[in-house]
C-alpha atoms as a PDB file:
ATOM      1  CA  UNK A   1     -35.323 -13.474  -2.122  1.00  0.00           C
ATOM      2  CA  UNK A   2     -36.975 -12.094  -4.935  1.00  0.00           C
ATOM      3  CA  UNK A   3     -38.146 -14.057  -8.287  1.00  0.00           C
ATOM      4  CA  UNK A   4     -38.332 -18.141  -8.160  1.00  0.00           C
ATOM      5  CA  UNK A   5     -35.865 -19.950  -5.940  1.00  0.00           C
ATOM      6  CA  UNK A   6     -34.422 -22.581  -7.329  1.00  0.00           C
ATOM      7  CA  UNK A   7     -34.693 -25.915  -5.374  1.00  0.00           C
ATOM      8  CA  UNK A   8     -31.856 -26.025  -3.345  1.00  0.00           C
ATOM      9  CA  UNK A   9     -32.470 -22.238  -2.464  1.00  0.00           C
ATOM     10  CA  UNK A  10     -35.365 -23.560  -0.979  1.00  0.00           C
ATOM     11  CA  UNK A  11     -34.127 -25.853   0.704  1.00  0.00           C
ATOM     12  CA  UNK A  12     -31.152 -24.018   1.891  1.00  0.00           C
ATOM     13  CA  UNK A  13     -33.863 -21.340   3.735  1.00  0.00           C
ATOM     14  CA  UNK A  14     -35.445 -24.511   5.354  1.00  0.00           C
ATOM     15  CA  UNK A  15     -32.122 -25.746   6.828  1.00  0.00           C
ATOM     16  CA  UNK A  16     -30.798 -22.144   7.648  1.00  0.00           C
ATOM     17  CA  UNK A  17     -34.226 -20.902   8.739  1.00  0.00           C
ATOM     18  CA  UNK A  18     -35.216 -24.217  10.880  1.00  0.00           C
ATOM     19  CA  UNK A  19     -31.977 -24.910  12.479  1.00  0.00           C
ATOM     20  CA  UNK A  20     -32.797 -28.624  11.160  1.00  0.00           C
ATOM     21  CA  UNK A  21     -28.640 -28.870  10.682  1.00  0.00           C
ATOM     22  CA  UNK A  22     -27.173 -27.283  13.179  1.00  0.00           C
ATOM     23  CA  UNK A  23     -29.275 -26.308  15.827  1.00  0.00           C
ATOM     24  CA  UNK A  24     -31.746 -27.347  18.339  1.00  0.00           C
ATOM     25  CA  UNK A  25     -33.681 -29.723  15.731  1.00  0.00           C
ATOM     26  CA  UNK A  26     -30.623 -31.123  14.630  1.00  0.00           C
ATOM     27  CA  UNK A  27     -31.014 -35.192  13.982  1.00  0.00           C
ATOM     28  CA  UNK A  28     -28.201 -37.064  11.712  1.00  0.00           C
ATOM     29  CA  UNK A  29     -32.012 -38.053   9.743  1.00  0.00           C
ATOM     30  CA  UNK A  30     -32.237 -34.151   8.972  1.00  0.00           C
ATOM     31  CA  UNK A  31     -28.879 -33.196   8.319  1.00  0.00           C
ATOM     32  CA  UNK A  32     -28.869 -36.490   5.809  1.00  0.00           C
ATOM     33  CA  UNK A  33     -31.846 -35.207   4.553  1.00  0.00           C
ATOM     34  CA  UNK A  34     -31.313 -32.123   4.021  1.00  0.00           C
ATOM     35  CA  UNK A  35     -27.739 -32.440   2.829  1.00  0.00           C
ATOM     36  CA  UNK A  36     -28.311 -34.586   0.022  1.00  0.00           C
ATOM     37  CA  UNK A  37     -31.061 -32.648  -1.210  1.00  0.00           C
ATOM     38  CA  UNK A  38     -28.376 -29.654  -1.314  1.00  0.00           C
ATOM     39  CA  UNK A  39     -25.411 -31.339  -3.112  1.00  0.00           C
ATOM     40  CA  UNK A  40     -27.667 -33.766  -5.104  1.00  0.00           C
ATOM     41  CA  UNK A  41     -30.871 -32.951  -5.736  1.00  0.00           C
ATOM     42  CA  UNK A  42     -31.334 -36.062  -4.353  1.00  0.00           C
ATOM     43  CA  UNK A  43     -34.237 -37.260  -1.762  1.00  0.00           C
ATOM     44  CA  UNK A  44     -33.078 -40.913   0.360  1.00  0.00           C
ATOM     45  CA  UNK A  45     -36.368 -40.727   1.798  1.00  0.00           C
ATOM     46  CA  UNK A  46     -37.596 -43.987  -0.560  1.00  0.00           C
ATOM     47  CA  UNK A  47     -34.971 -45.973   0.472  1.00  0.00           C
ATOM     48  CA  UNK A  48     -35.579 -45.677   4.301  1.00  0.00           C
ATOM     49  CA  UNK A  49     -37.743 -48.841   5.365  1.00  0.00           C
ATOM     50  CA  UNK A  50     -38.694 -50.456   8.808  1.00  0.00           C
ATOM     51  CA  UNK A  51     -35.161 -51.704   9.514  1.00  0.00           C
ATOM     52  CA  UNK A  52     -33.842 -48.352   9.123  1.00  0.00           C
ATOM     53  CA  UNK A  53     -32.888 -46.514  12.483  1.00  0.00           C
ATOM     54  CA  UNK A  54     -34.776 -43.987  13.578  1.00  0.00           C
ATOM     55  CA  UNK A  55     -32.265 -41.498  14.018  1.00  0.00           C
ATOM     56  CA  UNK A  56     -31.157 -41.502  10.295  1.00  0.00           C
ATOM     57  CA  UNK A  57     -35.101 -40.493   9.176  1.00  0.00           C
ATOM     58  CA  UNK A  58     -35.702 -37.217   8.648  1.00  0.00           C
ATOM     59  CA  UNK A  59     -38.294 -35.861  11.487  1.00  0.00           C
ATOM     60  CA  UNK A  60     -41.781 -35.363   9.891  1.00  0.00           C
ATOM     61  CA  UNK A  61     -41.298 -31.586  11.244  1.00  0.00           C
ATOM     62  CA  UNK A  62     -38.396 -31.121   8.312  1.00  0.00           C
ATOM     63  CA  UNK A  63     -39.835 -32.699   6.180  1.00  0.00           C
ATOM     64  CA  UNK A  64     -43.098 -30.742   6.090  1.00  0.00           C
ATOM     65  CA  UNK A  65     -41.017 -27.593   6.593  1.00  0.00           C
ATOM     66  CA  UNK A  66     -38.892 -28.526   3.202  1.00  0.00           C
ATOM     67  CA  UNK A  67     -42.377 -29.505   1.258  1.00  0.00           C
ATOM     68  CA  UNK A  68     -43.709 -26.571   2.291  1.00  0.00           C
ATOM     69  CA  UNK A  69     -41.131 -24.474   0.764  1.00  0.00           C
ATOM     70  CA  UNK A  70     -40.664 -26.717  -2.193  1.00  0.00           C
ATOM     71  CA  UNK A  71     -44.572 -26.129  -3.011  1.00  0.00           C
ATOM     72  CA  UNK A  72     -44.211 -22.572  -3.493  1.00  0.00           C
ATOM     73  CA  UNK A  73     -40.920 -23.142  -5.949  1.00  0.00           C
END
């Protein structure tokens, strides 16, 4: 891609890139993740605390991979 990516450009080469959707590294927590970030701009990580189940967090691997990106936007 050439120029600035927007933010959900970004994060759409994370989830296409990292097969954190639909792939090996696929976790409902990633897909979630990643998903709402997509259609909403919107990050659920904040409202995740200790009583939420482990499978709906995002795995600390996708998330560095989509702050990674997001830094160079």
């Amino acid at each position: 891609m050439g120029g600035a990516m927007t933010c959900a450009q970004a994060v759409r080469v994370v989830a296409e890139d990292a097969d954190f959707t639909q792939g090996p590294k696929t976790t409902t927590g990633n897909h979630s993740f990643i998903q709402r970030l997509l259609e909403n701009g919107y990050d659920e990580r904040p409202l995740h605390n200790k009583r939420t189940p482990k499978s709906e967090v995002p795995t600390l691997e996708c998330v560095q991979a989509v702050e990674q990106i997001l830094a160079q936007v």
